[in-house]
PDB file of N, CA and C in Angstrom:
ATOM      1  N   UNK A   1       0.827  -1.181   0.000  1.00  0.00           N
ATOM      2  CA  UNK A   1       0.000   0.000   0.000  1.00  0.00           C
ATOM      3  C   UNK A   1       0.877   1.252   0.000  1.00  0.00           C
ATOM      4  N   UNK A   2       1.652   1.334   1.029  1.00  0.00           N
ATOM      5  CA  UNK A   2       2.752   2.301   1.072  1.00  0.00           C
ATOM      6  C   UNK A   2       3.750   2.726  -0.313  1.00  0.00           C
ATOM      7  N   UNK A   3       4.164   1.780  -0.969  1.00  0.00           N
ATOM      8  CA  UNK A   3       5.013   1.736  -2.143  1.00  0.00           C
ATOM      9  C   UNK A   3       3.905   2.154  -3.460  1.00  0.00           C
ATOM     10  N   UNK A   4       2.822   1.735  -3.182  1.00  0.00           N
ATOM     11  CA  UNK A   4       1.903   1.997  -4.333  1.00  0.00           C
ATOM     12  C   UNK A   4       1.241   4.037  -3.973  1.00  0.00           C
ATOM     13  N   UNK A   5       1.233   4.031  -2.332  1.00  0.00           N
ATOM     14  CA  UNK A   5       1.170   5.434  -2.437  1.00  0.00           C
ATOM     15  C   UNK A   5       2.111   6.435  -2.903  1.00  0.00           C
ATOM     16  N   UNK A   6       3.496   5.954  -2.223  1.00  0.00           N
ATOM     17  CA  UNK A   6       4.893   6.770  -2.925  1.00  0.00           C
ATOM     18  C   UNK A   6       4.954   6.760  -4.313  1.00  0.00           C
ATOM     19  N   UNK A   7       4.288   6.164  -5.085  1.00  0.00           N
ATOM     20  CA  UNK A   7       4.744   6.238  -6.457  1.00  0.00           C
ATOM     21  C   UNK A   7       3.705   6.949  -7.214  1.00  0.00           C
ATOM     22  N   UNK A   8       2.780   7.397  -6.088  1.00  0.00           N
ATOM     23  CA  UNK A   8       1.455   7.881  -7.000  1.00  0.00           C
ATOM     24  C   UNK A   8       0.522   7.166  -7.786  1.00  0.00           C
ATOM     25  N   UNK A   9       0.379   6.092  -6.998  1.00  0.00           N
ATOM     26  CA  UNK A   9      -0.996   5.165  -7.635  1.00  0.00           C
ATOM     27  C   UNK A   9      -1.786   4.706  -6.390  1.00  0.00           C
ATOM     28  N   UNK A  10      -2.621   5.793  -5.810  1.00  0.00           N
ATOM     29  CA  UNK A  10      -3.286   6.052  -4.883  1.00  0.00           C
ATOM     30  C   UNK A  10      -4.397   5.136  -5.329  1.00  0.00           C
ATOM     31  N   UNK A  11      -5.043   4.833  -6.444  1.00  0.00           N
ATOM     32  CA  UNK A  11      -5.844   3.889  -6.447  1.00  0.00           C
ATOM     33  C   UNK A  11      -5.715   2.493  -6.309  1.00  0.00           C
ATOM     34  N   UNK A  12      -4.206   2.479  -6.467  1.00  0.00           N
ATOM     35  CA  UNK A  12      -3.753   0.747  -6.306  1.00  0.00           C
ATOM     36  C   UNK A  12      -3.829   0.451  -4.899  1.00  0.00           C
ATOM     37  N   UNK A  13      -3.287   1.401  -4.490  1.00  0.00           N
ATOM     38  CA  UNK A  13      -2.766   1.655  -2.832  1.00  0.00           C
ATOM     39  C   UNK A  13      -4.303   1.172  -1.943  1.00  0.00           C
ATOM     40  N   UNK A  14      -5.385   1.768  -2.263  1.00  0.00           N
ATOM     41  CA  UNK A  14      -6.775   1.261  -1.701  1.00  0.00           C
ATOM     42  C   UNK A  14      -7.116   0.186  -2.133  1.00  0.00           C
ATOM     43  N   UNK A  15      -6.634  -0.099  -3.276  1.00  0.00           N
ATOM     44  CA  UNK A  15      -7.000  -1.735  -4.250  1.00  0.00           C
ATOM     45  C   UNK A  15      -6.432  -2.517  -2.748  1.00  0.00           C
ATOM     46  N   UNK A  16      -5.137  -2.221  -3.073  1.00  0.00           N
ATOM     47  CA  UNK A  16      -4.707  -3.480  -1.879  1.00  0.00           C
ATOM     48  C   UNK A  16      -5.150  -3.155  -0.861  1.00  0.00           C
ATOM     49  N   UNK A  17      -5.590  -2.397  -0.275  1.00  0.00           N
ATOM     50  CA  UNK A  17      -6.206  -2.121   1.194  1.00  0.00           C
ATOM     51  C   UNK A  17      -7.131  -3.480   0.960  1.00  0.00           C
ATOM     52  N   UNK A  18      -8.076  -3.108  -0.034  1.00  0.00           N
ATOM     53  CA  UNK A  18      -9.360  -3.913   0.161  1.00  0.00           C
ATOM     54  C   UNK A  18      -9.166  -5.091  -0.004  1.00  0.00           C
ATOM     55  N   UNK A  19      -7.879  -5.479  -0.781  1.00  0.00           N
ATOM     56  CA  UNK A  19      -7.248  -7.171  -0.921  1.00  0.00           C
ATOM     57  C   UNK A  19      -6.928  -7.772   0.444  1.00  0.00           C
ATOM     58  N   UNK A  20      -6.426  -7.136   1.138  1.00  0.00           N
ATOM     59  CA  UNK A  20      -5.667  -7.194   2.536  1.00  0.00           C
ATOM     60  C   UNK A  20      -7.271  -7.597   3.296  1.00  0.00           C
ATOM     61  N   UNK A  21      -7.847  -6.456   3.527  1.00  0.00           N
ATOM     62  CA  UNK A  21      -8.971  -7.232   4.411  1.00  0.00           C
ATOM     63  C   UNK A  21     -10.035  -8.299   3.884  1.00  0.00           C
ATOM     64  N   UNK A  22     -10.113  -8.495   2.517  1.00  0.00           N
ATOM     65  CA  UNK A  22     -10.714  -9.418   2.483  1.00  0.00           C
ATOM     66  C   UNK A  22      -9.982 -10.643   2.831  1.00  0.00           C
ATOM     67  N   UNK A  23      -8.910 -11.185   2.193  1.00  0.00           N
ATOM     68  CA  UNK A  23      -7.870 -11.885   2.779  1.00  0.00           C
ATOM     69  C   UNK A  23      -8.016 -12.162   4.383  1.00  0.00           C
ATOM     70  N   UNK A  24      -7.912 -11.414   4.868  1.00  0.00           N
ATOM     71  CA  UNK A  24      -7.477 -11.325   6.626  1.00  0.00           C
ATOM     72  C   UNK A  24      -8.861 -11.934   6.936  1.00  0.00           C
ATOM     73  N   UNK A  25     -10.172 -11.680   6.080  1.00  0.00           N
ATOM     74  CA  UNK A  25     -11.387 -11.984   6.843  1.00  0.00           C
ATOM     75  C   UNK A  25     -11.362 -13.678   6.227  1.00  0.00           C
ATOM     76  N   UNK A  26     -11.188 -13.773   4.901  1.00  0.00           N
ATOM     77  CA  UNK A  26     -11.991 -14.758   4.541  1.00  0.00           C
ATOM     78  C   UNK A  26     -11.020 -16.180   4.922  1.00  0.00           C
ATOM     79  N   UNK A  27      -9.387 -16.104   5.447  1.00  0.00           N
ATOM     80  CA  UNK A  27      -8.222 -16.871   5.412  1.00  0.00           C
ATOM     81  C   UNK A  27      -8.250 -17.042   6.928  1.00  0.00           C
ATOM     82  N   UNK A  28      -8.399 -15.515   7.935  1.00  0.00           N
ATOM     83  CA  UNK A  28      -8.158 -15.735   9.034  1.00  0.00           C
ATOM     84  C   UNK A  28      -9.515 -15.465   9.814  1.00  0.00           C
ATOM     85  N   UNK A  29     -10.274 -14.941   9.391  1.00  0.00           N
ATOM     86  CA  UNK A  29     -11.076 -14.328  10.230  1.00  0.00           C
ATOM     87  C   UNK A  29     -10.648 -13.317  11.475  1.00  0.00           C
ATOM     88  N   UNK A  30     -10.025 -12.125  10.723  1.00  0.00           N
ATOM     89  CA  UNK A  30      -9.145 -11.447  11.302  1.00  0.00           C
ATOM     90  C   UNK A  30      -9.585  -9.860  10.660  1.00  0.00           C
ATOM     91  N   UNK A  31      -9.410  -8.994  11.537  1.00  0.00           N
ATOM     92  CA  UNK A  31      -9.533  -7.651  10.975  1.00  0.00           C
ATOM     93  C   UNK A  31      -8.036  -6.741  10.741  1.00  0.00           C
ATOM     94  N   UNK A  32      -7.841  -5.613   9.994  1.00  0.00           N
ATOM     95  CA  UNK A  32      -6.594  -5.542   9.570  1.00  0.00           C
ATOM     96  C   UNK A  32      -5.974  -4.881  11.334  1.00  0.00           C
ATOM     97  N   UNK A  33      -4.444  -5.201  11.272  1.00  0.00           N
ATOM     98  CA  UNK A  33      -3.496  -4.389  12.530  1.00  0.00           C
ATOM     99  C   UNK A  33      -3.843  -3.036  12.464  1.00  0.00           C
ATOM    100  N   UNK A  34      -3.900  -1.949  13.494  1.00  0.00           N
ATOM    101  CA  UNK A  34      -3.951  -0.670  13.698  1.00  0.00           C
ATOM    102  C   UNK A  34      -3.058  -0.257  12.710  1.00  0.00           C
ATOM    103  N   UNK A  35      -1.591  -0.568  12.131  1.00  0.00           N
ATOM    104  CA  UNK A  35      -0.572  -0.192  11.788  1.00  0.00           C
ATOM    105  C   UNK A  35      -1.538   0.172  10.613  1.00  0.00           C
ATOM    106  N   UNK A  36      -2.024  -0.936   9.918  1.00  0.00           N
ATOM    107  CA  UNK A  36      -2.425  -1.272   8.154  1.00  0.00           C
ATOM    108  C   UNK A  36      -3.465  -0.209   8.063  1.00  0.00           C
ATOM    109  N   UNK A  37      -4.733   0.119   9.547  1.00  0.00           N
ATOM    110  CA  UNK A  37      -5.652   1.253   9.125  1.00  0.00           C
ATOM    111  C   UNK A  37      -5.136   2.344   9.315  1.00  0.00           C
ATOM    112  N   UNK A  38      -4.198   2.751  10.208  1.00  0.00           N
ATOM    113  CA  UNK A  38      -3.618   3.916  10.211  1.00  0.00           C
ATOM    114  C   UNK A  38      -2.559   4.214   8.385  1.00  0.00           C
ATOM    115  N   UNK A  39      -2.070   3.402   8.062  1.00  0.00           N
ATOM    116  CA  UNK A  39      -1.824   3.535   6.595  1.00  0.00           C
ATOM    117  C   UNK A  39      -2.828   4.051   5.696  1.00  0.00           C
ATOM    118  N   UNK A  40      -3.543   3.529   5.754  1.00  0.00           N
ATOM    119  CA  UNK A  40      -5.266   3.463   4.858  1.00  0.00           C
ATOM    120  C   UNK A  40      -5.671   4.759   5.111  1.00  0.00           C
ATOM    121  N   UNK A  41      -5.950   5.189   5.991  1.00  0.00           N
ATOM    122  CA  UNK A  41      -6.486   6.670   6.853  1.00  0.00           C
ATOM    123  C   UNK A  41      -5.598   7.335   6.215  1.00  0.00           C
ATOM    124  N   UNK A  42      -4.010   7.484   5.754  1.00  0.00           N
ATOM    125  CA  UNK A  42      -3.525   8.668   5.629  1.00  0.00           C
ATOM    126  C   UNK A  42      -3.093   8.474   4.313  1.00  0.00           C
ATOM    127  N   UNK A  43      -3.451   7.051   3.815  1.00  0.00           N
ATOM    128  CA  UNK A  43      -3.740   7.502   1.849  1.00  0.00           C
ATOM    129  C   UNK A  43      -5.288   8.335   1.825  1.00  0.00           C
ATOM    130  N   UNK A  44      -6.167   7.683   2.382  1.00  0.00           N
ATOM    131  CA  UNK A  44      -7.404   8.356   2.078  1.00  0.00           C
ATOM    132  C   UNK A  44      -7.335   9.459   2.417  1.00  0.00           C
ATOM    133  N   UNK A  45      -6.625  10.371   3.039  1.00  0.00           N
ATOM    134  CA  UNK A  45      -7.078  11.343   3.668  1.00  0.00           C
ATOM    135  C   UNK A  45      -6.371  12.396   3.168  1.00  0.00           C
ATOM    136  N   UNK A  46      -4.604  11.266   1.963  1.00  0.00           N
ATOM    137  CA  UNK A  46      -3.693  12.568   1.546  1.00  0.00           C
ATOM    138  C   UNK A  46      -2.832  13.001   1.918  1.00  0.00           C
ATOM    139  N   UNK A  47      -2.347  11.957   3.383  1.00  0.00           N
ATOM    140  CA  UNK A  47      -1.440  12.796   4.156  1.00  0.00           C
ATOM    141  C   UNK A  47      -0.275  11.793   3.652  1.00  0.00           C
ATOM    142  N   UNK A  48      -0.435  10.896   2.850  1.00  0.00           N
ATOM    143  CA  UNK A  48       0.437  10.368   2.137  1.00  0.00           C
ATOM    144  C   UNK A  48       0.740  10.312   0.972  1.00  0.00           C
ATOM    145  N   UNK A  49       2.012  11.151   0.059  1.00  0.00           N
ATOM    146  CA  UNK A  49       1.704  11.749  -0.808  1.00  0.00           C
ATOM    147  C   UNK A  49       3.052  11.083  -1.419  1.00  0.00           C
ATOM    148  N   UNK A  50       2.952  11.616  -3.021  1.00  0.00           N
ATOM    149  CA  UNK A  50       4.101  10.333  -3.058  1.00  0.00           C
ATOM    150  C   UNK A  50       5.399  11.630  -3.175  1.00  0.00           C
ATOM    151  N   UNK A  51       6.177  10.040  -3.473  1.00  0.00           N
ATOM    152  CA  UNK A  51       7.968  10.835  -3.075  1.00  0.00           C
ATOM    153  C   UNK A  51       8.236  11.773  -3.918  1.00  0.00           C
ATOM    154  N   UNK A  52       7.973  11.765  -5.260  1.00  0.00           N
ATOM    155  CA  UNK A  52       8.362  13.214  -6.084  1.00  0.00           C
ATOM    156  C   UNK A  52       7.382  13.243  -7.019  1.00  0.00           C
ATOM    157  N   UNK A  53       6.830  13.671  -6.562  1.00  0.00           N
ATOM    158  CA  UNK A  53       5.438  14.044  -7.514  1.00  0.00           C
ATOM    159  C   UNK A  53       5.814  14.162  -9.311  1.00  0.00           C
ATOM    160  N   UNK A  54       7.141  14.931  -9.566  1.00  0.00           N
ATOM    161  CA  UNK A  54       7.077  15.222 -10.440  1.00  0.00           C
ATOM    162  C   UNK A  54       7.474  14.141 -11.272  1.00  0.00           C
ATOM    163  N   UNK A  55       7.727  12.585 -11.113  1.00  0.00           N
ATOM    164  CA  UNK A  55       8.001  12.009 -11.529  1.00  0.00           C
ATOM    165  C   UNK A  55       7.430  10.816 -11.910  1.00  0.00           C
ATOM    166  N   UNK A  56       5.728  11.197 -11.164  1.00  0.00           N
ATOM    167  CA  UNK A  56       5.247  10.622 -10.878  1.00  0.00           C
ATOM    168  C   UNK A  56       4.154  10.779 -12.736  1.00  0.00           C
ATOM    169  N   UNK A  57       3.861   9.317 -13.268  1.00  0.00           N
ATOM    170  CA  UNK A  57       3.773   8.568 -14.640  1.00  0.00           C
ATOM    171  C   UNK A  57       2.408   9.487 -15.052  1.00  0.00           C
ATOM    172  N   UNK A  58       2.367  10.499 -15.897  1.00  0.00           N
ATOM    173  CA  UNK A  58       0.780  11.302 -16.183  1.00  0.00           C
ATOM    174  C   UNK A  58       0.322  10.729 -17.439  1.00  0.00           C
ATOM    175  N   UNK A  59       1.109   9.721 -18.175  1.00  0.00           N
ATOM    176  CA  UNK A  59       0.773   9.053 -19.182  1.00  0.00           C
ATOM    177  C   UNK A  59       1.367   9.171 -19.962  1.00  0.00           C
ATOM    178  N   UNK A  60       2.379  10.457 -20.171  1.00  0.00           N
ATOM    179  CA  UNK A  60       3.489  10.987 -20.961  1.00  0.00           C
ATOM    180  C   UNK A  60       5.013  10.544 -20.692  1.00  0.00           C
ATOM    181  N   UNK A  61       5.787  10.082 -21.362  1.00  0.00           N
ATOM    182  CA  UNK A  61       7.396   9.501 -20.905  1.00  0.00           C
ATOM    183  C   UNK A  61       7.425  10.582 -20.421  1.00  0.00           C
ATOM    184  N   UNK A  62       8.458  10.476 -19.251  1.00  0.00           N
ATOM    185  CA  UNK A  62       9.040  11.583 -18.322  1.00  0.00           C
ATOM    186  C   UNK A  62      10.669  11.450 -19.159  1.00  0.00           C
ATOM    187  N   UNK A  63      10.628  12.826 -19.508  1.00  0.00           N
ATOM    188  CA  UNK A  63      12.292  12.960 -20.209  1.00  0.00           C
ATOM    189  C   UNK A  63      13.180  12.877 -18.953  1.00  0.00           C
ATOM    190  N   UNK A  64      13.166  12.005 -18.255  1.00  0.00           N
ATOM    191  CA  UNK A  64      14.238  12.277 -16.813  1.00  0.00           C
ATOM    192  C   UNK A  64      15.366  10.915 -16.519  1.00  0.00           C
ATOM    193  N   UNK A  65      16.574  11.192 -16.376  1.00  0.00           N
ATOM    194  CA  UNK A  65      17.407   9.676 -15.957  1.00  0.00           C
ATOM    195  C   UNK A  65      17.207   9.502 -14.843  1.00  0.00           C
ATOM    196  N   UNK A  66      16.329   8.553 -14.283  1.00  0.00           N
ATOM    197  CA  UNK A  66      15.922   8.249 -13.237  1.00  0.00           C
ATOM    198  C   UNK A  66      16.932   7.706 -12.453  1.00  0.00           C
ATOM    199  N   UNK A  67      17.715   6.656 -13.274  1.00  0.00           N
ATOM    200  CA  UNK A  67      19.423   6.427 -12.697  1.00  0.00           C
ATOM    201  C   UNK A  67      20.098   7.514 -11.921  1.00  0.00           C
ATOM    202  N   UNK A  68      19.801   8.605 -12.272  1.00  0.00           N
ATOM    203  CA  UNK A  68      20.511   9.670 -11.277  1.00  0.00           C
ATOM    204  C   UNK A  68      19.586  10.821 -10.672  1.00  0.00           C
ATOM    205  N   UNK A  69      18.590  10.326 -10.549  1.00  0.00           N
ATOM    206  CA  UNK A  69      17.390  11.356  -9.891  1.00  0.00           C
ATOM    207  C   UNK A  69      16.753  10.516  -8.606  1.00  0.00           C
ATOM    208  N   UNK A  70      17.693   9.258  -8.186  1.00  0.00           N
ATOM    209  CA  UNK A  70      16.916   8.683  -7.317  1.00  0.00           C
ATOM    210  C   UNK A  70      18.631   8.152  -6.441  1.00  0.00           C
ATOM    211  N   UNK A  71      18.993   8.328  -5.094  1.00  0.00           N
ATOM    212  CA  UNK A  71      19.707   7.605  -4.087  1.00  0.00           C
ATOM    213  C   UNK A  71      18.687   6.975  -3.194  1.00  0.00           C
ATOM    214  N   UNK A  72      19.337   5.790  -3.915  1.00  0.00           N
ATOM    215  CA  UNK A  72      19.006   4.449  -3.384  1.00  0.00           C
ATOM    216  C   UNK A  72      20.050   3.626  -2.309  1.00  0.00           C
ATOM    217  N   UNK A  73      19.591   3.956  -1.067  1.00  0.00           N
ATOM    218  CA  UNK A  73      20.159   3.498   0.072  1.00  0.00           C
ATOM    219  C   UNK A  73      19.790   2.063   0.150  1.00  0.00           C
ATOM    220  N   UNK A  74      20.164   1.138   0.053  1.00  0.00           N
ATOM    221  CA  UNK A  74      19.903  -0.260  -0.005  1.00  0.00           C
ATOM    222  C   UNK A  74      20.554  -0.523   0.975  1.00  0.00           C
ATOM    223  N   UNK A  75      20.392  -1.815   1.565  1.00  0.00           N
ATOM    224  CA  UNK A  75      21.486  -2.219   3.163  1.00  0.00           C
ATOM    225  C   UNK A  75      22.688  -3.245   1.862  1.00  0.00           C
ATOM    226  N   UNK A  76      23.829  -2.589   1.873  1.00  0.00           N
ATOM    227  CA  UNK A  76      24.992  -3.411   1.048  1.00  0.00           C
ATOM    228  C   UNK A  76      25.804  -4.802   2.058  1.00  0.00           C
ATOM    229  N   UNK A  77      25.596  -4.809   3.600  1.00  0.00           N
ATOM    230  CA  UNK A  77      26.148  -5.665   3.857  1.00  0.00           C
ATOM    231  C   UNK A  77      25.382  -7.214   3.277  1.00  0.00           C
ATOM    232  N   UNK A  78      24.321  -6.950   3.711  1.00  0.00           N
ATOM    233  CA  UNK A  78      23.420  -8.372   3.171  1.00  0.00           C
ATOM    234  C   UNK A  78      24.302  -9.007   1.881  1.00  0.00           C
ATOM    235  N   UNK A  79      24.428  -7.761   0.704  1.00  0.00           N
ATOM    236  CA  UNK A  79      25.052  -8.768  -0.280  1.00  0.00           C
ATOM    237  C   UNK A  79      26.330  -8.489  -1.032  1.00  0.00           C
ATOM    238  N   UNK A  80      26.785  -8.378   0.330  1.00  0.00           N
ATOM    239  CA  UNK A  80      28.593  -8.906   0.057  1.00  0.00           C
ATOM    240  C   UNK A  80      28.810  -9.694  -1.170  1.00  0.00           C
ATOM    241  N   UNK A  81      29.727  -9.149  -1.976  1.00  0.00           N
ATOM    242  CA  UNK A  81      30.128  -9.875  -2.894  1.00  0.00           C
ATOM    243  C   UNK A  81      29.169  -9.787  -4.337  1.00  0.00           C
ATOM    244  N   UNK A  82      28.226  -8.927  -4.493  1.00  0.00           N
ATOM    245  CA  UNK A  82      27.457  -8.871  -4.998  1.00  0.00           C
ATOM    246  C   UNK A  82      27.240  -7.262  -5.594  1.00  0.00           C
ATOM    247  N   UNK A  83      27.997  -6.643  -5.577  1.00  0.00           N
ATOM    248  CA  UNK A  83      28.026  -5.339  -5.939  1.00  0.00           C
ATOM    249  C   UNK A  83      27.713  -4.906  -7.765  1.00  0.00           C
ATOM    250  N   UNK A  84      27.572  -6.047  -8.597  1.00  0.00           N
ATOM    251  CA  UNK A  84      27.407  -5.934  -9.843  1.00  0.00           C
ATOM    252  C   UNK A  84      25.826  -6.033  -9.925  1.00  0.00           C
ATOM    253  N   UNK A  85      25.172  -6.789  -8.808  1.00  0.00           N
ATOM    254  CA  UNK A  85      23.738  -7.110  -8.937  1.00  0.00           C
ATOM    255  C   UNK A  85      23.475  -6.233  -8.340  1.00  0.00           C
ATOM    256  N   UNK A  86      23.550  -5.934  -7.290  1.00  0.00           N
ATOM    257  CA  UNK A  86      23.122  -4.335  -6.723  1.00  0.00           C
ATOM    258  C   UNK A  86      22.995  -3.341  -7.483  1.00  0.00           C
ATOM    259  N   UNK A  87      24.410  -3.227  -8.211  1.00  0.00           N
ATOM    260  CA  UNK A  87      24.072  -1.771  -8.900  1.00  0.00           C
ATOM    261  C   UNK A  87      22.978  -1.846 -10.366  1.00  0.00           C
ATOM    262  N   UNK A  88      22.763  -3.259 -10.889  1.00  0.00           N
ATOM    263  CA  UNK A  88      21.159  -3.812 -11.398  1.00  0.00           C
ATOM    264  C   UNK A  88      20.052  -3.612 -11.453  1.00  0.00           C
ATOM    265  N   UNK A  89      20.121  -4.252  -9.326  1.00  0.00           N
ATOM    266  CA  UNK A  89      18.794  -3.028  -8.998  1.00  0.00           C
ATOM    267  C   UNK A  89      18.271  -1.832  -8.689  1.00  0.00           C
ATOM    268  N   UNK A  90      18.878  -1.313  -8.321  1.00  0.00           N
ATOM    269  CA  UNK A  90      19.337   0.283  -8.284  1.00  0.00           C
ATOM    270  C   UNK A  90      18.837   0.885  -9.390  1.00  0.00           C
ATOM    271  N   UNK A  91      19.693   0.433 -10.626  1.00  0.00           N
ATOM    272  CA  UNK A  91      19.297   0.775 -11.756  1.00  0.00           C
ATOM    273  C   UNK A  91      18.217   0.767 -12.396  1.00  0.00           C
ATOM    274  N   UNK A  92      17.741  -0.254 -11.908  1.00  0.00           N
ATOM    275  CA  UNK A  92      15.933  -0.765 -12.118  1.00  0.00           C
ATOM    276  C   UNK A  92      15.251   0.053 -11.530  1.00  0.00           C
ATOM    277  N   UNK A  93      15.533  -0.270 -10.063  1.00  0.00           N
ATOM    278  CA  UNK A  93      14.506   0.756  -8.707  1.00  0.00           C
ATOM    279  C   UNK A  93      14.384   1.922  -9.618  1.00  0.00           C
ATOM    280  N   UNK A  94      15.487   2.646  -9.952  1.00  0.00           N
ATOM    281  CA  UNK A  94      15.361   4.110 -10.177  1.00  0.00           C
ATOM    282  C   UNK A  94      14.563   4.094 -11.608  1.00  0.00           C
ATOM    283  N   UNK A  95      14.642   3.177 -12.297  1.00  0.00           N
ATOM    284  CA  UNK A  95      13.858   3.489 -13.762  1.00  0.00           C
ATOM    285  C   UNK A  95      12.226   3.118 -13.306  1.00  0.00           C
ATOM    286  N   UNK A  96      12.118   2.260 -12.559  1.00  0.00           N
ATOM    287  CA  UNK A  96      10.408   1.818 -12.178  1.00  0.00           C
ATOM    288  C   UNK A  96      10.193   3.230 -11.468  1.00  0.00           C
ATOM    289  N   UNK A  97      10.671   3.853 -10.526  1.00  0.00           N
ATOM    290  CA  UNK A  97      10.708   4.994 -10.070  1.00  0.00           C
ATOM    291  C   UNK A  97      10.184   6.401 -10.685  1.00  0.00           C
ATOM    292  N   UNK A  98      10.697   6.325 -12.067  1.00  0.00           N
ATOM    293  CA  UNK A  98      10.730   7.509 -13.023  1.00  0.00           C
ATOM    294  C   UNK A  98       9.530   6.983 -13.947  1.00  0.00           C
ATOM    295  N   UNK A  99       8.796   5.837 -13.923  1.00  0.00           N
ATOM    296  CA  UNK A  99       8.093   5.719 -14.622  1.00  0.00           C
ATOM    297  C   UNK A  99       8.449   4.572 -15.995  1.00  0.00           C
ATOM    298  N   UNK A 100       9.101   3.755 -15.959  1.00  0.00           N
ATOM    299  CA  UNK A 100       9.885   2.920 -16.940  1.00  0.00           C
ATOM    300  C   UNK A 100      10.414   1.868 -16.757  1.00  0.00           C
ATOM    301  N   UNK A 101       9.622   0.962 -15.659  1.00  0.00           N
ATOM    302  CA  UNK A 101       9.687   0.101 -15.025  1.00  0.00           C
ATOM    303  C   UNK A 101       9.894  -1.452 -15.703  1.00  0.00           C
ATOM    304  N   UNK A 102      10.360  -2.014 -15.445  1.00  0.00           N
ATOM    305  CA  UNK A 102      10.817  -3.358 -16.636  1.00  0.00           C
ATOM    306  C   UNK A 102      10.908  -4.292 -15.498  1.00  0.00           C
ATOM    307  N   UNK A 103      11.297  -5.588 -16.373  1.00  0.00           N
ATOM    308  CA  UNK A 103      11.341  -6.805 -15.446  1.00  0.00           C
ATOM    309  C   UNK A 103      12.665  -7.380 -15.051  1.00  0.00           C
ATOM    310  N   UNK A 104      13.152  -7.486 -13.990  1.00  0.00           N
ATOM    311  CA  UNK A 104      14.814  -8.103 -13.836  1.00  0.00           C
ATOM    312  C   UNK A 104      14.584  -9.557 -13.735  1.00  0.00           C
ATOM    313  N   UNK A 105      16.082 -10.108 -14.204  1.00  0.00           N
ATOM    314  CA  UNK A 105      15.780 -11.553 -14.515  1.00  0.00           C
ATOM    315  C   UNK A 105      17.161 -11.971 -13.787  1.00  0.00           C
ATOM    316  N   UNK A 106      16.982 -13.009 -12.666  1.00  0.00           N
ATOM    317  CA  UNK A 106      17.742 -13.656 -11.996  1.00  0.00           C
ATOM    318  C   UNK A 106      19.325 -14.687 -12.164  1.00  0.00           C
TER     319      UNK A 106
END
């Protein structure tokens, strides 16, 4: 929900709200954590807005290198030894980011 609000797809962001509790009701018979409605409350309400608006997809390519319009703090100890795949996703993160999102392959 959170990742779908930062990117400016506030309607996805409630999509999954409503995936989440049906799920929780019909799997657990469970209502969502305070955490998940307090999320919900502050997409609906706006107080969650996404990370750069201006980059955010209006249907038009965004002329922007997203590769260098986005620091991407990733935790690097986890993957020691792995600094060629990192900088992969990074590269990805920042293009799905800008609107140009593709698929990485393992």
């Amino acid at each position: 929900m959170r990742l779908y609000a930062q990117t400016g797809s506030r309607h996805q962001a409630l999509r999954q709200y409503r995936e989440c509790c049906k799920a929780l009701r019909s799997e657990l018979d469970a209502e969502p954590e305070r955490a998940t409605l307090e999320l919900h409350e502050q997409i609906v309400s706006g107080k969650l807005q996404p990370l750069v608006p201006a980059l955010v997809s209006t249907g038009a390519e965004q002329d922007i290198d997203a590769d260098e319009a986005f620091a991407i703090d990733l935790p690097r100890a986890r993957l020691a030894g792995r600094r060629q795949e990192l900088e992969q996703v990074e590269a990805h993160f920042g293009r799905a980011l800008g609107g140009r999102g593709t698929t990485v392959r393992g």
